[in-house]
C-alpha atoms as a PDB file:
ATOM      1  CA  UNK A   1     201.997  58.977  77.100  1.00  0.00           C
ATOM      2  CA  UNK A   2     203.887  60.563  79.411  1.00  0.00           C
ATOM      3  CA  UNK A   3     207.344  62.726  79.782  1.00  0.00           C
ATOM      4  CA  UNK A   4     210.261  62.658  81.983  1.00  0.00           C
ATOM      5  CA  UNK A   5     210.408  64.790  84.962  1.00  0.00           C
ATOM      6  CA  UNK A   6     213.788  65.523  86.062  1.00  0.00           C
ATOM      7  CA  UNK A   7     215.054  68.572  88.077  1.00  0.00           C
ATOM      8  CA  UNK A   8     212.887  71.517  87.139  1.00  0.00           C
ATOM      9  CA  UNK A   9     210.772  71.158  83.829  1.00  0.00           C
ATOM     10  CA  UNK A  10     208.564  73.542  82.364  1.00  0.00           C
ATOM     11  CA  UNK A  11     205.425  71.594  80.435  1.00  0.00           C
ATOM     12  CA  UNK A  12     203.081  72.900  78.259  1.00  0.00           C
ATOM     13  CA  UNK A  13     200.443  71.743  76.010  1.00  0.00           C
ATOM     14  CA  UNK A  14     201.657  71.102  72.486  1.00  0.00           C
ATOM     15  CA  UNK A  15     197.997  72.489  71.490  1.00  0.00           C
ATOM     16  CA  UNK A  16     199.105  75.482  72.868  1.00  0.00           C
ATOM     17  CA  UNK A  17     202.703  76.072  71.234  1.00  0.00           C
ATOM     18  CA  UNK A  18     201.226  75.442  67.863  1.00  0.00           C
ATOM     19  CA  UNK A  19     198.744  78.356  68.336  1.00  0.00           C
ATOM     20  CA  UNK A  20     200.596  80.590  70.624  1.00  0.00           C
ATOM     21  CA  UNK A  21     204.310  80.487  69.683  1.00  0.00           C
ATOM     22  CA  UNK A  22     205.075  82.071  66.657  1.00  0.00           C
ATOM     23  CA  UNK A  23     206.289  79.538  63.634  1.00  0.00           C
ATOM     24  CA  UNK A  24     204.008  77.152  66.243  1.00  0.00           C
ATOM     25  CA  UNK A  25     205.734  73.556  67.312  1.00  0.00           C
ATOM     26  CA  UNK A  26     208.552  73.554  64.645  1.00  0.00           C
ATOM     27  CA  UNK A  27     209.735  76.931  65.595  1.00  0.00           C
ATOM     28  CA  UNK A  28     209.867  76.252  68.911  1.00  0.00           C
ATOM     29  CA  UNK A  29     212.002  73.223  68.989  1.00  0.00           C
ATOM     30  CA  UNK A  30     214.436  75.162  66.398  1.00  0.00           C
ATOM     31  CA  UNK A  31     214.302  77.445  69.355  1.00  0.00           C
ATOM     32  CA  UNK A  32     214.634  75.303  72.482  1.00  0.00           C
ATOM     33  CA  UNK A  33     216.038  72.686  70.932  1.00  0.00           C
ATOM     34  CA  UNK A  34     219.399  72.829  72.814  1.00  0.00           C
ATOM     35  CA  UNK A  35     217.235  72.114  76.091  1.00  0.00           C
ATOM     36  CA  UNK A  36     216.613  68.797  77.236  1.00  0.00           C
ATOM     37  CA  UNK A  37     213.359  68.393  75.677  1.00  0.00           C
ATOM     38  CA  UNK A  38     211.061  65.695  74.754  1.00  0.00           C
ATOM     39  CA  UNK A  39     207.405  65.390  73.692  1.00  0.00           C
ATOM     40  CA  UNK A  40     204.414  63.281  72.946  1.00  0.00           C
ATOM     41  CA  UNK A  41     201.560  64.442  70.608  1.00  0.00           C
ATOM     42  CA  UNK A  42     199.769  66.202  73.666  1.00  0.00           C
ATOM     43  CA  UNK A  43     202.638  67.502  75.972  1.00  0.00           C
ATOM     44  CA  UNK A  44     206.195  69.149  75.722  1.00  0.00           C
ATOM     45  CA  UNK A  45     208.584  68.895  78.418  1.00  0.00           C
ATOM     46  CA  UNK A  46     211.763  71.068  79.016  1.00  0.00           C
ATOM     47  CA  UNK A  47     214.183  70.250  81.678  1.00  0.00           C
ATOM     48  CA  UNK A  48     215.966  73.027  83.479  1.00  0.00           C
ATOM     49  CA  UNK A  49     218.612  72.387  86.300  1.00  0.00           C
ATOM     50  CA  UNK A  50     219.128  76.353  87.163  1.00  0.00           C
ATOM     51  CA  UNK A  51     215.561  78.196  88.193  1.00  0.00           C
ATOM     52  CA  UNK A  52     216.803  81.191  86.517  1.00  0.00           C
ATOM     53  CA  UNK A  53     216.901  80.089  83.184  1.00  0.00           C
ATOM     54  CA  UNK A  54     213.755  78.160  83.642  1.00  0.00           C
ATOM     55  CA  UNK A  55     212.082  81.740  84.929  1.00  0.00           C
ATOM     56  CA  UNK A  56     213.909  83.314  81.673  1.00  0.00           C
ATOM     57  CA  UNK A  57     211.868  80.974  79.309  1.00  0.00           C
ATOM     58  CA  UNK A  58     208.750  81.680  81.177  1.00  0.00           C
ATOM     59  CA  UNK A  59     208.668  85.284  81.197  1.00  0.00           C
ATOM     60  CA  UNK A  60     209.357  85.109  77.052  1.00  0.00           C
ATOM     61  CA  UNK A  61     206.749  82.622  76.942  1.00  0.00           C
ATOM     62  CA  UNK A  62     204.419  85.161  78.720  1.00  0.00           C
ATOM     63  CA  UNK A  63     205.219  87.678  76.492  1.00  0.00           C
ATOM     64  CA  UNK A  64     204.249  85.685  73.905  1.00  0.00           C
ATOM     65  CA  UNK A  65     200.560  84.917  75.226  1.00  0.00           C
ATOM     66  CA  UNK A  66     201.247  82.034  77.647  1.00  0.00           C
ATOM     67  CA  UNK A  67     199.541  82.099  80.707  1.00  0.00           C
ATOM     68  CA  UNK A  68     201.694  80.887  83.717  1.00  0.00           C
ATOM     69  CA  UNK A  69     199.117  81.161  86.418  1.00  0.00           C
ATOM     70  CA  UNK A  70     194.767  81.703  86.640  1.00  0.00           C
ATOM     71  CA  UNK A  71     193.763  81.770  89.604  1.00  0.00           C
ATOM     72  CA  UNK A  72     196.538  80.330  91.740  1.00  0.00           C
ATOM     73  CA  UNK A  73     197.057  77.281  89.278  1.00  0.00           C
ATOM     74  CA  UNK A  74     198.855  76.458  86.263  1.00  0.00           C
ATOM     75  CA  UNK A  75     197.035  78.018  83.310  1.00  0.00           C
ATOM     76  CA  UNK A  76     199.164  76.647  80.124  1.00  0.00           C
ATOM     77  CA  UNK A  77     202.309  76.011  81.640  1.00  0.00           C
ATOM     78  CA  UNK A  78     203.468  74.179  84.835  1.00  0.00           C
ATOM     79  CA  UNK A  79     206.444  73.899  86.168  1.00  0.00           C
ATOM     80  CA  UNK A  80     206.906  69.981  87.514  1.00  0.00           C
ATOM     81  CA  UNK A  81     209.956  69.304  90.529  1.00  0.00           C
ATOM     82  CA  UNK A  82     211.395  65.795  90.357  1.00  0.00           C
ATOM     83  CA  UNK A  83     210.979  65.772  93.947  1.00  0.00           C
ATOM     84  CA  UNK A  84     207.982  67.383  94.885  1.00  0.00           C
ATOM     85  CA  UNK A  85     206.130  66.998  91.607  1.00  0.00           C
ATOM     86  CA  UNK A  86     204.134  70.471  90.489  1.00  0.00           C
ATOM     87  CA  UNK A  87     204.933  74.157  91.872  1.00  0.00           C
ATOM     88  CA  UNK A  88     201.599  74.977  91.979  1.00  0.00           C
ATOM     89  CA  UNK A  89     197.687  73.440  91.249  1.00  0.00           C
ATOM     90  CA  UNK A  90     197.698  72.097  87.970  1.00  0.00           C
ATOM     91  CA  UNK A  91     194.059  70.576  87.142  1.00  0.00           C
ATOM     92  CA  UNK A  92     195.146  69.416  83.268  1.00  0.00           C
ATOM     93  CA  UNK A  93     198.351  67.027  83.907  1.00  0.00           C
ATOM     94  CA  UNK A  94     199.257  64.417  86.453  1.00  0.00           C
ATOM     95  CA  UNK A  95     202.395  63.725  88.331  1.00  0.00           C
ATOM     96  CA  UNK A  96     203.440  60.087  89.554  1.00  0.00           C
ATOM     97  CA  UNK A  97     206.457  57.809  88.708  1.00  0.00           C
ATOM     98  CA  UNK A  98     206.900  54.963  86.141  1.00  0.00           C
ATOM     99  CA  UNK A  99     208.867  51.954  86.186  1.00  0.00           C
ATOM    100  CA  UNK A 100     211.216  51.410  83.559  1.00  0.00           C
ATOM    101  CA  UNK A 101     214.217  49.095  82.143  1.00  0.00           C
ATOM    102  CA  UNK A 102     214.642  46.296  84.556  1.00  0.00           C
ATOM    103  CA  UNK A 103     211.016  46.473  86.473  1.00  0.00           C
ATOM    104  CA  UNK A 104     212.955  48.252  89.361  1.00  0.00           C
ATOM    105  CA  UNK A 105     214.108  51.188  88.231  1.00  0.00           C
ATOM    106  CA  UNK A 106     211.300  53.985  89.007  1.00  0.00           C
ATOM    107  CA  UNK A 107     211.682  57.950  87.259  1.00  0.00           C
ATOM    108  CA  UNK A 108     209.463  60.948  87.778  1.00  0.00           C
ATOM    109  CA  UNK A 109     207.152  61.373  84.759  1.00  0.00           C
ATOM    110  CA  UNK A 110     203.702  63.660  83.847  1.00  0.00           C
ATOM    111  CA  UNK A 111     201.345  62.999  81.806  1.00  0.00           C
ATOM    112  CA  UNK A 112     198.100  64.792  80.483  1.00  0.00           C
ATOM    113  CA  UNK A 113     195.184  64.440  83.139  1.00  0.00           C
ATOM    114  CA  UNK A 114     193.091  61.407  82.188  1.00  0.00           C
ATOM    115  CA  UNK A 115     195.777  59.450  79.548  1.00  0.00           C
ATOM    116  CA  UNK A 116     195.537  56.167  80.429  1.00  0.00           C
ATOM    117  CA  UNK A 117     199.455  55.184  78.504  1.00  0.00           C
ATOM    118  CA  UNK A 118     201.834  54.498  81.039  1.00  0.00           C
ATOM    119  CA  UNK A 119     204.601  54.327  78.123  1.00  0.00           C
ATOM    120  CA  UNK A 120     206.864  57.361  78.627  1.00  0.00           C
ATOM    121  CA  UNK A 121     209.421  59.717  76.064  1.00  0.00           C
ATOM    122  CA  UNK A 122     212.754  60.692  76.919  1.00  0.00           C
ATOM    123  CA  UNK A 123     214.595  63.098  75.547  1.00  0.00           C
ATOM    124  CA  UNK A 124     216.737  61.822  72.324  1.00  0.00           C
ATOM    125  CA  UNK A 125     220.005  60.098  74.210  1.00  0.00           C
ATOM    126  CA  UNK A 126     218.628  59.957  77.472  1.00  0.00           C
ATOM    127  CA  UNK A 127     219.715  57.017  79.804  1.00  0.00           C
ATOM    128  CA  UNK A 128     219.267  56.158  83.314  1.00  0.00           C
ATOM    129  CA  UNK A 129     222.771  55.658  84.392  1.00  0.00           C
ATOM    130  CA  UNK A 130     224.102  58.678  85.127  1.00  0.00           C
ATOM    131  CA  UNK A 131     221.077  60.873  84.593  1.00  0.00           C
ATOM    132  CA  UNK A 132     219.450  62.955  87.590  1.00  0.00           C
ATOM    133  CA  UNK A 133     217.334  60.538  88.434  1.00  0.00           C
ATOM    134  CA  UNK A 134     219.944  57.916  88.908  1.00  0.00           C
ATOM    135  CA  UNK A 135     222.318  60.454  90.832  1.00  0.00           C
ATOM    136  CA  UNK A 136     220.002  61.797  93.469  1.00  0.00           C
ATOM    137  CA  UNK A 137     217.484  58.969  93.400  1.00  0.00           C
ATOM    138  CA  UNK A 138     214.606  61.033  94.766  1.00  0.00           C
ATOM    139  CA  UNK A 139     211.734  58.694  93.900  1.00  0.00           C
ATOM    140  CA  UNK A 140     209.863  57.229  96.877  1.00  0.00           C
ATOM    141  CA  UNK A 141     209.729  53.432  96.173  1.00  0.00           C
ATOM    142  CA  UNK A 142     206.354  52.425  97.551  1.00  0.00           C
ATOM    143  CA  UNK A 143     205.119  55.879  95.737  1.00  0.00           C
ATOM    144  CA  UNK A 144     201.742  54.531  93.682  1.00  0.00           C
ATOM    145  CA  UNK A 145     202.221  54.547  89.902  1.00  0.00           C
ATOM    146  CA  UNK A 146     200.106  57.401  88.260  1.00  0.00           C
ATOM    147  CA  UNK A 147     201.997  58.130  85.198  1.00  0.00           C
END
């Protein structure tokens, strides 16, 4: 499956929280679970609209263990722009844009590299009118589907 990408989101393997993150995945959404957030069984997504609090959760991520960057790419987390798609390299998830509700309605999305599910999560609530992708609309519409 895949996740939303709006604004700034930090992803990171779900693998990865469960063994890095102390308490592992149900500690971490007790944690983070006032973010926009929203998961499959592979990847976690949290959406950040202010860069500072998105570099906040980093750094106490890295302090934990998580590697942010190896070698000039994303090592266990990336940070994904709705716009632009990821900040730097990332070799283990893929950035494109799904279709959704009425067949012309496209969002921003990631998904693990080589998932074929185009199906997507949300965060609990979400809706497209009057979300960020709605409002600023940034999604190319001839861009190729790849989530």
């Amino acid at each position: 499956m895949a996740v939303l990408v709006e604004a700034l989101c930090v992803v990171v393997r779900r693998s990865t929280i469960d063994s890095k993150y102390p308490g592992g995945w149900e500690k971490f959404v007790a944690d983070h679970g006032t973010l926009p957030l929203c998961a499959d069984e592979k990847i976690v997504r949290l959406g950040f609209t202010s860069p500072m609090e998105m570099r906040i959760l980093i750094r106490e991520m890295e302090k934990l263990g998580f590697e942010y960057m190896k070698e000039g790419k994303s090592a266990e987390i990336a940070i994904v722009d709705q716009s632009r798609g990821f900040m730097a390299p990332c070799d283990w998830l893929e950035y494109g844009h799904v279709t959704i509700g009425d067949g012309r309605t496209r969002i921003a999305a990631c998904r693990l590299a080589g998932c074929p599910s185009k199906n997507i999560v949300l965060p609990l609530g979400w809706t497209y009118r009057h979300s960020l992708s709605d409002r600023y609309r940034s999604v190319p519409p001839k861009d190729p589907v790849k989530a």
